[in-house]
Protein backbone atom coordinates (compact mmCIF):
# COMPACT_ATOMS: atom_id res chain seq x y z
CA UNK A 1 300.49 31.42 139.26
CA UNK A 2 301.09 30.30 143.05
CA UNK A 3 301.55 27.48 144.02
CA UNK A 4 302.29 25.85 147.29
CA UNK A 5 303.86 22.47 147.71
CA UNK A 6 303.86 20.53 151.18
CA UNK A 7 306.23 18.04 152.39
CA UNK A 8 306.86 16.21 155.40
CA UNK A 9 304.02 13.70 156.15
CA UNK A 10 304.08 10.11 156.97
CA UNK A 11 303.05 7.55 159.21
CA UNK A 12 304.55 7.44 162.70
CA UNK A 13 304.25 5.88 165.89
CA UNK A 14 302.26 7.83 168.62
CA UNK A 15 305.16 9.85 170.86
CA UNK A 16 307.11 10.33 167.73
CA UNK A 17 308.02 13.28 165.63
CA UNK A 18 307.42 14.65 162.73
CA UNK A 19 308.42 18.46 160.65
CA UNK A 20 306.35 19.45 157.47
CA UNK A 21 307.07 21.66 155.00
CA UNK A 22 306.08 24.04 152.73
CA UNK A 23 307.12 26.35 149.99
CA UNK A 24 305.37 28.99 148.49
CA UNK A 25 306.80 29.54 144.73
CA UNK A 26 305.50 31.32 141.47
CA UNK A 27 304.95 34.74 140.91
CA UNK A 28 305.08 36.33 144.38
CA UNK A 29 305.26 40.05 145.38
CA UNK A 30 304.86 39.28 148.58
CA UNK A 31 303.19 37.03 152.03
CA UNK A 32 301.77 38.09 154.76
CA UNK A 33 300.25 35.64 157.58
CA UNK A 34 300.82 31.67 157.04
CA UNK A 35 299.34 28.83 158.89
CA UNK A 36 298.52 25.35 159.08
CA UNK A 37 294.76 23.72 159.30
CA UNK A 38 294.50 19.92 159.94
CA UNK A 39 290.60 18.17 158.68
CA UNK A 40 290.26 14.34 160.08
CA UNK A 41 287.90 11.66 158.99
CA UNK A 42 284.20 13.10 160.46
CA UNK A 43 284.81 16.76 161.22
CA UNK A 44 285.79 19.91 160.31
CA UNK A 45 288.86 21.96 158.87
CA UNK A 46 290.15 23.55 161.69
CA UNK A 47 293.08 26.03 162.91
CA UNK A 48 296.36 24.25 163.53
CA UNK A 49 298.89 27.18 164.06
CA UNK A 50 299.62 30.63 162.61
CA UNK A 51 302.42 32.80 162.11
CA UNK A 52 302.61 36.23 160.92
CA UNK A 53 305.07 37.70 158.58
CA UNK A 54 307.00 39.31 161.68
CA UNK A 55 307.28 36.10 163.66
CA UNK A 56 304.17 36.41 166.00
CA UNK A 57 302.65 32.95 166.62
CA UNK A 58 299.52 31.23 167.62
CA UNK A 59 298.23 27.59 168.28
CA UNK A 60 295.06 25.66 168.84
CA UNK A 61 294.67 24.45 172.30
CA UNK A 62 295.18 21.30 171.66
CA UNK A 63 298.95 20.93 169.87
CA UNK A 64 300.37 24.05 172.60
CA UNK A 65 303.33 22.67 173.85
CA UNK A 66 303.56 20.24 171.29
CA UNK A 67 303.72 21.66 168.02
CA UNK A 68 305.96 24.34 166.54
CA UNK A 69 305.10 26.75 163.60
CA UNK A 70 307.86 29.08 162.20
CA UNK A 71 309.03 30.39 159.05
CA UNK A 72 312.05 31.36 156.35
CA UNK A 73 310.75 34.46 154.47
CA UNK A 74 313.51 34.14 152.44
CA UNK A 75 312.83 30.70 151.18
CA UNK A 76 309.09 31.49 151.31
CA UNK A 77 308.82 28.30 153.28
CA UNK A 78 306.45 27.46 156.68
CA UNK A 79 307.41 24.63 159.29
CA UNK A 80 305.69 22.78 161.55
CA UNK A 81 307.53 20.97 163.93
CA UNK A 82 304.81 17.69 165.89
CA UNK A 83 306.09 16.48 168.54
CA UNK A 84 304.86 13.86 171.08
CA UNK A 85 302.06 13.02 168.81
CA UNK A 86 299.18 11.03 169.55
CA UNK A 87 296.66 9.39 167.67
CA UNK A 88 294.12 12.60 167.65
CA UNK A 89 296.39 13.86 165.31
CA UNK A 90 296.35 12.17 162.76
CA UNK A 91 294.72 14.19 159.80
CA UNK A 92 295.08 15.77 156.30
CA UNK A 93 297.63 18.75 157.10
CA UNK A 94 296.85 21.96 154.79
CA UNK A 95 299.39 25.03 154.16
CA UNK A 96 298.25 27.75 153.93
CA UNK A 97 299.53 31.34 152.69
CA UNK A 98 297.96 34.96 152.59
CA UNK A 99 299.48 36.55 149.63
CA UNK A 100 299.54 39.36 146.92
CA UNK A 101 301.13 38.87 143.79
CA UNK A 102 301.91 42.48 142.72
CA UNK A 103 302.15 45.88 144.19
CA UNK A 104 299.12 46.89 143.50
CA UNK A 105 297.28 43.52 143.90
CA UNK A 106 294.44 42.28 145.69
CA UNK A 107 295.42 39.67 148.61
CA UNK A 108 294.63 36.36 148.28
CA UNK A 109 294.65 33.27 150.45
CA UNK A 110 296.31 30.47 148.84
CA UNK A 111 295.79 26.65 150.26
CA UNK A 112 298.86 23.36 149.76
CA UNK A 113 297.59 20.16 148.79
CA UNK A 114 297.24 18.34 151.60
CA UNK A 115 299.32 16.26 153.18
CA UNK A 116 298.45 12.97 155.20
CA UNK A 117 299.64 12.86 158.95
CA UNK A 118 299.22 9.37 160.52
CA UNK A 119 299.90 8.36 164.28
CA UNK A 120 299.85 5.06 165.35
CA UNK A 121 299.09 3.55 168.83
């Protein structure tokens, strides 16, 4: 069993800061890429930031500059650093993880809870 457990959310003012987290944990032989989606009220899941196991990282237009993705392989653990946030972003935040749980295993992608992100204006 994998599981992946976010924390970090909250309700802030717009300009303000916040840094999820999230853990990967259970039986793990190892991850690959990890990322974070965001889905608001009305629309569609879509691509936050990525980060491969070897550090390589990519954003959606819209949080470049702003946002930070990065990542503890020995804690198993993805970041994601908001900064200057505004009121667009406020949506459910999902981890995400690409991983295989034995040598010989299949990959699989694995998906957090959810956690809610809420800027104020």
């Amino acid at each position: 069993q994998v599981q992946l457990v976010e924390s970090g959310g909250g309700l802030v003012q717009a300009g303000g800061s916040l840094r999820l987290s999230c853990a990967a944990s259970g039986s793990i032989f190892s991850i690959d890429n990890m990322g974070w989606y965001r889905q608001a009220p009305g629309k569609q899941r879509e691509l936050v930031a990525t980060i491969t196991s070897g550090g390589s990282t990519n954003y959606a237009d819209s949080v470049k500059g702003r946002f930070t993705i990065s990542r503890d392989n020995a804690k198993n653990t993805v970041y994601l650093e908001m900064n200057s946030l505004k009121p667009e972003d406020t949506a459910v935040y999902y981890c995400n993880a690409h991983i295989r749980r034995n040598r010989y295993g299949s990959w699989y992608g694995y998906w957090g809870q959810g956690t809610q992100v809420t800027v104020s204006s």
